[in-house]
Protein backbone atom coordinates (compact mmCIF):
# COMPACT_ATOMS: atom_id res chain seq x y z
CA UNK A 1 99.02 -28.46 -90.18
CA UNK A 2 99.81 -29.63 -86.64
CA UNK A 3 96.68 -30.20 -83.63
CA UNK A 4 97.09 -29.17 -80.22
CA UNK A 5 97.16 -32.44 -79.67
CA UNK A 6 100.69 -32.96 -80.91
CA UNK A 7 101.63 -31.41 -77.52
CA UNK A 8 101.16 -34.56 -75.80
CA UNK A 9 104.17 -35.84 -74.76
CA UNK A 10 106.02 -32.98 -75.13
CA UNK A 11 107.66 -31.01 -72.74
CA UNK A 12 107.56 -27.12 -72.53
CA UNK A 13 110.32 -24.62 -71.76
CA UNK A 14 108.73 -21.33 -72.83
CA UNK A 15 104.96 -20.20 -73.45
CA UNK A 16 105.38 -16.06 -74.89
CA UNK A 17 102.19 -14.49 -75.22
CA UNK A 18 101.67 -11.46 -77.65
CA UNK A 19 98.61 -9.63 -77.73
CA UNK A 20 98.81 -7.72 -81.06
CA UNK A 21 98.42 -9.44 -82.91
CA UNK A 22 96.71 -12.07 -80.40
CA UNK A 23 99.69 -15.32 -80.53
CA UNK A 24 100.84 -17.53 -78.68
CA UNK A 25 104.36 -19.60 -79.12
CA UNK A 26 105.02 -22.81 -77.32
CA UNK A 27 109.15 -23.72 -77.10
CA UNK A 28 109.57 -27.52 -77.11
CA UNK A 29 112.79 -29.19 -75.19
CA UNK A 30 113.20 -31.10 -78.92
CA UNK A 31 113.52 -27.46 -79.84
CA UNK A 32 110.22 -26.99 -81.71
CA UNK A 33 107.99 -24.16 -81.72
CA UNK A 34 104.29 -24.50 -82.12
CA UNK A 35 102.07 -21.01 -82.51
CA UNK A 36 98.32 -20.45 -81.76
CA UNK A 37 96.89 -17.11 -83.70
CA UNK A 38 94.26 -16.32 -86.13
CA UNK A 39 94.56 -14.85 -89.74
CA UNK A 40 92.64 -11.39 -89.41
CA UNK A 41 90.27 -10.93 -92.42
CA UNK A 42 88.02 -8.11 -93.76
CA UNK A 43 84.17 -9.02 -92.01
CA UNK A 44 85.31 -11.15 -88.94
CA UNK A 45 86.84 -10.46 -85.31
CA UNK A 46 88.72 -13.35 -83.49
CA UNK A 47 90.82 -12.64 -80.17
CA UNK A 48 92.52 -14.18 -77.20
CA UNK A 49 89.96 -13.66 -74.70
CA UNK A 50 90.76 -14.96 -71.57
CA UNK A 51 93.59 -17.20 -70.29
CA UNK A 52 92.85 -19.06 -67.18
CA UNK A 53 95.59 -20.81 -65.05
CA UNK A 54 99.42 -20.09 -64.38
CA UNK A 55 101.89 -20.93 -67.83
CA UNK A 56 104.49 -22.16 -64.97
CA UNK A 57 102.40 -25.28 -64.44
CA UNK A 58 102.73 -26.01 -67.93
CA UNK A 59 106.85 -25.72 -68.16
CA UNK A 60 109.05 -29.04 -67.30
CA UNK A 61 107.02 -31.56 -67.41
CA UNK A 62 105.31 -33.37 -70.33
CA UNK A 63 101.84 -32.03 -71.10
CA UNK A 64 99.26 -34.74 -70.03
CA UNK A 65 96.24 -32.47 -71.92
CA UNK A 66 96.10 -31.15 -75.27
CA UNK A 67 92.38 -30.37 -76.22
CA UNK A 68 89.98 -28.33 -77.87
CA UNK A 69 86.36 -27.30 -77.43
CA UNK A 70 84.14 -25.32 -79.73
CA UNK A 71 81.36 -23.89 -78.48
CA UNK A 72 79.09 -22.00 -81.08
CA UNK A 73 75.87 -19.31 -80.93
CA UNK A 74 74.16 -18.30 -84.30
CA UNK A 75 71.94 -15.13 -83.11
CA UNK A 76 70.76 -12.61 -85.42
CA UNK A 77 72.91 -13.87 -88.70
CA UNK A 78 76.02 -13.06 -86.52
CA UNK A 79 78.41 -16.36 -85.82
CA UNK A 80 79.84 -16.48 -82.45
CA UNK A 81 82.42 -18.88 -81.94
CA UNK A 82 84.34 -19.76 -78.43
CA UNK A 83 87.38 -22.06 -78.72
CA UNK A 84 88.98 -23.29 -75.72
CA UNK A 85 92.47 -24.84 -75.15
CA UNK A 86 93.18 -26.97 -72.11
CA UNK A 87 96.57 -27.91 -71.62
CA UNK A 88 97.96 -29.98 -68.44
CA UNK A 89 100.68 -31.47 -66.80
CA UNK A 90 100.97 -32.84 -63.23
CA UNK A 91 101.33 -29.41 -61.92
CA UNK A 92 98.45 -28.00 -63.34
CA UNK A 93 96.17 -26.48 -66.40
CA UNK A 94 95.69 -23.67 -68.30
CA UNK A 95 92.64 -22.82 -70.40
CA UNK A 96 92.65 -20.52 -73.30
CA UNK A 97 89.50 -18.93 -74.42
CA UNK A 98 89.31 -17.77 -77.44
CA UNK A 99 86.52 -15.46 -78.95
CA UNK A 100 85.44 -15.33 -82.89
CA UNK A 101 82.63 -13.39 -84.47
CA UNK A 102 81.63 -13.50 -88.03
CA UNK A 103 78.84 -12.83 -90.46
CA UNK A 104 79.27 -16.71 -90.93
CA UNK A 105 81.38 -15.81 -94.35
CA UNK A 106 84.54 -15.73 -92.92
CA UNK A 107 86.66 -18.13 -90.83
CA UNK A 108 86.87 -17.86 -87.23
CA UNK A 109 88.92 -20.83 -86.78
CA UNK A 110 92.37 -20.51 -84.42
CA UNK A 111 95.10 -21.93 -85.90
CA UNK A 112 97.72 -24.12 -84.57
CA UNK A 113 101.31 -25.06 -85.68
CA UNK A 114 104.88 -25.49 -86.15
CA UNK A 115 106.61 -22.32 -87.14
CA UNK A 116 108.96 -24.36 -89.32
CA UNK A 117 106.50 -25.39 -91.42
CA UNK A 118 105.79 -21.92 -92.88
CA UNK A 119 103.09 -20.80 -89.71
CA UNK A 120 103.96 -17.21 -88.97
């Protein structure tokens, strides 16, 4: 399984955006493609929530940033999860928020890729 930060490095020529279900595909110049999505299952919600910044500032030019930051709230027996994505170049950065909920069970985890390997 890849990590965001294999982005580093690399330089972008497409970011596609689906929101059902939520996905994201990043299109390498070295002709990769990397997707960000979560595996639905029965007693858990997880969705792109927010996506802050302009995709253009991420396309040619080699991404500086590739990280992730979990942020979690336990209220009530409910897990909340937020994972964020920053990714940078010299033009910019975009943020991805993404939102996961959970009777602490199931997985809320995003997952990250290359679609050659099998991912999607």
């Amino acid at each position: 399984m890849a990590d965001v930060k294999d982005l580093i490095g690399k330089v972008l020529v497409d970011v596609r955006v689906d929101y059902y279900p939520d996905e994201l595909a990043f299109e390498t110049t070295d002709g990769a493609t990397y997707v960000m999505y979560h595996e639905q299952d029965c007693c858990e919600s997880v969705y792109l929530e927010d996506i802050n910044g302009d995709f253009a500032d991420l396309r040619g030019e080699p991404i500086l940033l590739a990280e992730e930051v979990v942020s979690e709230d336990a209220d009530n027996d409910e897990l909340k999860v937020w994972t964020f994505y920053k990714l940078g170049t010299i033009n910019g950065v975009v943020v991805l928020r993404w939102h996961g909920e959970s009777n602490g069970y199931y997985s809320v985890d995003v997952n990250f890729g290359l679609k050659e390997e099998g991912i999607r």
